[in-house]
Protein backbone atom coordinates (compact mmCIF):
# COMPACT_ATOMS: atom_id res chain seq x y z
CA UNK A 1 -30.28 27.49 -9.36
CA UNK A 2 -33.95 27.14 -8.83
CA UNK A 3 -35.04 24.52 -5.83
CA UNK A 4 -37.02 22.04 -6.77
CA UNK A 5 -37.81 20.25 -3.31
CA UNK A 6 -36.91 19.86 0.26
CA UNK A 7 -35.65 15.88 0.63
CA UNK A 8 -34.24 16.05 4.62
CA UNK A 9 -35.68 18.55 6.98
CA UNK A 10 -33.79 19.58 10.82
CA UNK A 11 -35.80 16.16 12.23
CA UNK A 12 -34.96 14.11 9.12
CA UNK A 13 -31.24 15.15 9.29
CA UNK A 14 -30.65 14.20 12.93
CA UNK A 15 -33.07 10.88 12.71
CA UNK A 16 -30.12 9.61 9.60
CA UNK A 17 -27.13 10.83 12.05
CA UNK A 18 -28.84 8.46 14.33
CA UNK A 19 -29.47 5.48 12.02
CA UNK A 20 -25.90 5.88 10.53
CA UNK A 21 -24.13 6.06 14.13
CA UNK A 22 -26.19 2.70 15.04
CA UNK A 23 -25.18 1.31 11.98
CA UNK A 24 -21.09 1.99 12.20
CA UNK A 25 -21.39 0.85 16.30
CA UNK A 26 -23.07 -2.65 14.93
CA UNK A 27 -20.98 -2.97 11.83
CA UNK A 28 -17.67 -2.20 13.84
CA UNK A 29 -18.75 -4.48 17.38
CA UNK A 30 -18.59 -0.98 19.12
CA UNK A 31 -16.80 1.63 19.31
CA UNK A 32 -13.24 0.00 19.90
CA UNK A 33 -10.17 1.08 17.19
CA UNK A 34 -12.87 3.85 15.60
CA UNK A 35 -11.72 6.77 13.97
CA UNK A 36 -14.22 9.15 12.79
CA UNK A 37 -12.39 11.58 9.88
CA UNK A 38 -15.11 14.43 8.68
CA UNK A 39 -14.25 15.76 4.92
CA UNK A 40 -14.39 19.57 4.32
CA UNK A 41 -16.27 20.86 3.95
CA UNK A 42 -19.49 19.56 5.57
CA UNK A 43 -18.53 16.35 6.23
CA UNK A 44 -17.00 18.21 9.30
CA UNK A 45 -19.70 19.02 11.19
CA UNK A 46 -21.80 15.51 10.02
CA UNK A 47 -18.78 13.73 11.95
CA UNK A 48 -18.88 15.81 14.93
CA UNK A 49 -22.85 14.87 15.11
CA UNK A 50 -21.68 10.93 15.01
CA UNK A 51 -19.47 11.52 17.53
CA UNK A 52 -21.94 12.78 19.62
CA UNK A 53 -24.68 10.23 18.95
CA UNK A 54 -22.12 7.58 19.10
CA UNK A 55 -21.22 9.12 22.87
CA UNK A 56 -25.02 9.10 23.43
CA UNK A 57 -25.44 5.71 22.06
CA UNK A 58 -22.20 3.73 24.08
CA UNK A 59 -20.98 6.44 26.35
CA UNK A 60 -17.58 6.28 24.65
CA UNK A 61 -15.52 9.28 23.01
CA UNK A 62 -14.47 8.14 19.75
CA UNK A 63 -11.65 9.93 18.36
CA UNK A 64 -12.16 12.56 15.67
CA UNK A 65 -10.39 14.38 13.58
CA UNK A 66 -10.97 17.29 10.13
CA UNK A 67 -9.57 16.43 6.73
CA UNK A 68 -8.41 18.73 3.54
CA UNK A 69 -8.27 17.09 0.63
CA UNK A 70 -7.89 19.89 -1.43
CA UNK A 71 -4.15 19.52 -2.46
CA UNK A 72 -5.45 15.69 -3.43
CA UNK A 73 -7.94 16.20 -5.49
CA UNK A 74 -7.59 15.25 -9.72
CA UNK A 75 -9.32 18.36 -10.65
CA UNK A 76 -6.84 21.08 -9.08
CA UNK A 77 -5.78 22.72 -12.25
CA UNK A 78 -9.29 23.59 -12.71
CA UNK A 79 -9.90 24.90 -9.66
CA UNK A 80 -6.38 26.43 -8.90
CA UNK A 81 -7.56 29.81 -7.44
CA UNK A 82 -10.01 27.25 -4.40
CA UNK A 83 -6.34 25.34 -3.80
CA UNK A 84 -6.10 26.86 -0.44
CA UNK A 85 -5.17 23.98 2.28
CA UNK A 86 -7.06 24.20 5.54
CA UNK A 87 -4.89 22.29 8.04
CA UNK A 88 -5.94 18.82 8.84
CA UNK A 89 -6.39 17.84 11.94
CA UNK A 90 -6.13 14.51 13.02
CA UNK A 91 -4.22 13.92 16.57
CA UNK A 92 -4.46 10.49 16.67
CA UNK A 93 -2.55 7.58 15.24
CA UNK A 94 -4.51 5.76 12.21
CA UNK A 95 -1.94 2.88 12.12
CA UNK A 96 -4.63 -0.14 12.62
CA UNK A 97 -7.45 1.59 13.27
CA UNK A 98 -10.78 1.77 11.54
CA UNK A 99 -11.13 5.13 10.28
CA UNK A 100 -14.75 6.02 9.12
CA UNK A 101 -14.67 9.25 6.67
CA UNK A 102 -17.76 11.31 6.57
CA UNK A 103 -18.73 13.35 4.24
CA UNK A 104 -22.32 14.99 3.06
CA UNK A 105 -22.67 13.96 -0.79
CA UNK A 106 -21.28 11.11 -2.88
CA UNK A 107 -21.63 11.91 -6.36
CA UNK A 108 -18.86 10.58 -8.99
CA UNK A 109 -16.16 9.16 -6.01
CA UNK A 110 -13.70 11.48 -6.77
CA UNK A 111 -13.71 13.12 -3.25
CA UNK A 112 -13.99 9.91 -1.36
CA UNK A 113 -10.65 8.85 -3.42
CA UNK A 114 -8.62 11.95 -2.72
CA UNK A 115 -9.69 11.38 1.11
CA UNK A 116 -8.54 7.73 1.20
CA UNK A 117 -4.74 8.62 -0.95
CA UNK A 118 -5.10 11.71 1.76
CA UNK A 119 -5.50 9.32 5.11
CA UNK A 120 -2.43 6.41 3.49
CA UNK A 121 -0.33 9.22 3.48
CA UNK A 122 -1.27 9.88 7.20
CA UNK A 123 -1.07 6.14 8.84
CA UNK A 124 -2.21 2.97 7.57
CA UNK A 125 -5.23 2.15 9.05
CA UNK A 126 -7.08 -1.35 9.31
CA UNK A 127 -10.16 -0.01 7.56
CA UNK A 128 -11.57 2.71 5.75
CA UNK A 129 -15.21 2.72 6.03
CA UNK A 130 -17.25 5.81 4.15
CA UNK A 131 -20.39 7.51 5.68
CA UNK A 132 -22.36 9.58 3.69
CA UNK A 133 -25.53 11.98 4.33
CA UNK A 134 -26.74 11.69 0.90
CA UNK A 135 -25.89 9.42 -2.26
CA UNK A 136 -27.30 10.59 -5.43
CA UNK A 137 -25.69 8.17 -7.66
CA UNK A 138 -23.51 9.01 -10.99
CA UNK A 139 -20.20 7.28 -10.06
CA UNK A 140 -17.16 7.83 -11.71
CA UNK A 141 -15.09 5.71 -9.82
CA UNK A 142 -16.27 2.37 -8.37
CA UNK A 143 -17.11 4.07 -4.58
CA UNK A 144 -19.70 2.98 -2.76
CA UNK A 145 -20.57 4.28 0.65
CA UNK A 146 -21.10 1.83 3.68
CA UNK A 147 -23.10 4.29 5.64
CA UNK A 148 -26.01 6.11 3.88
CA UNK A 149 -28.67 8.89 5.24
CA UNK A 150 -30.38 8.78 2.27
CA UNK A 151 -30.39 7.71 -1.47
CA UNK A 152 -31.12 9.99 -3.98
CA UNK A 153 -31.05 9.50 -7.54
CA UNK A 154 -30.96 12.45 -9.17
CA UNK A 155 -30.65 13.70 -12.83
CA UNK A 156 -26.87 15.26 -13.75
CA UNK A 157 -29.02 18.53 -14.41
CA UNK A 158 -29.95 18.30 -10.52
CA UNK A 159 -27.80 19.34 -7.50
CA UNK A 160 -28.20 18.26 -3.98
CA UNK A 161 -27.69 21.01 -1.62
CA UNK A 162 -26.43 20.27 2.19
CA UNK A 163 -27.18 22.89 4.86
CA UNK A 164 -26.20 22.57 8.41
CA UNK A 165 -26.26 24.61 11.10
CA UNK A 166 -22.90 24.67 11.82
CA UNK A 167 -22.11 26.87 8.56
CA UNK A 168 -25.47 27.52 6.94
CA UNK A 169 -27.42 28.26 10.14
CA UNK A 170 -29.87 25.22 9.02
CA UNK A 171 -30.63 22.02 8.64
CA UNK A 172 -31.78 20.75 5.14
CA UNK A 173 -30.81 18.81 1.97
CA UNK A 174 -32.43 19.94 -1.11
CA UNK A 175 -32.50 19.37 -4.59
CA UNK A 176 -31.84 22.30 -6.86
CA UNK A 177 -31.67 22.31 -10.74
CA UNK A 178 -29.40 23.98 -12.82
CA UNK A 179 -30.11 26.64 -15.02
């Protein structure tokens, strides 16, 4: 992969986490019956950061929790030596709550609907709102985020890349092309 350019630097990243945690608190009247769910693998860390704006923002701890989809996804004969399930961890009840999943990309949807089948076999929530760091278009599946750092159409010859600190040791989305 050769990087083309640098779309979200450290400042850009955190100013988006801030826009998007405003955005959920308005949508949602607050932070009342929220349930943040981060998607491995970087989604993880993105919904930590909203919890913490969202803190910031109405002095309130939202509930959080981590979730695998690995075992859910439609692609897992491909993939079958990845199939490894990293415990999901969400210690609260979903039952009529609005659970906000966060993840870092949306590409084709296919994620997004392994984490909703994924959270309906957990509880039934109210909701299921989706926050997303970056949407670079080419849907599969007709997903649409209602949360969004950035848009970014890209080329299927492109790939966005997601750093964070957390596991990367920086902040940064890029766009890299394939060789």
């Amino acid at each position: 992969m050769e990087k083309k350019t640098t779309i979200l630097d450290k400042a850009a990243m955190n100013r988006a986490i801030t826009r998007i945690a405003h955005e959920i608190l308005e949508r949602n009247k607050g932070g009342d019956n929220l349930v943040l769910v981060g998607i491995k693998t970087r989604g993880i860390p993105l919904a930590k950061r909203l919890k913490e704006k969202i803190k910031q923002i109405e002095a309130i701890d939202v509930p959080y929790g981590e979730l695998d989809i690995t075992l859910y996804r439609d692609d897992l004969e491909e993939k079958q030596d990845d199939a490894k399930l990293i415990a999901t961890k969400i210690d609260v009840d979903l039952v009529n709550k609005t659970v906000v999943l966060v993840d870092d990309v949306l590409y084709t949807g296919r994620t997004v609907r392994a984490a909703m089948d994924a959270i309906m076999d957990i509880g039934r929530p109210a909701q299921i709102q989706l926050a997303v760091l970056v949407d670079r278009g080419h849907r599969e599946l007709p997903i649409r985020a209602d949360y969004v750092g950035k848009n970014i159409p890209t080329s299927k010859s492109e790939i966005i890349v997601v750093r964070v600190e957390e596991i990367d040791r920086k902040d940064e989305v890029g766009i890299y092309e394939k060789r």
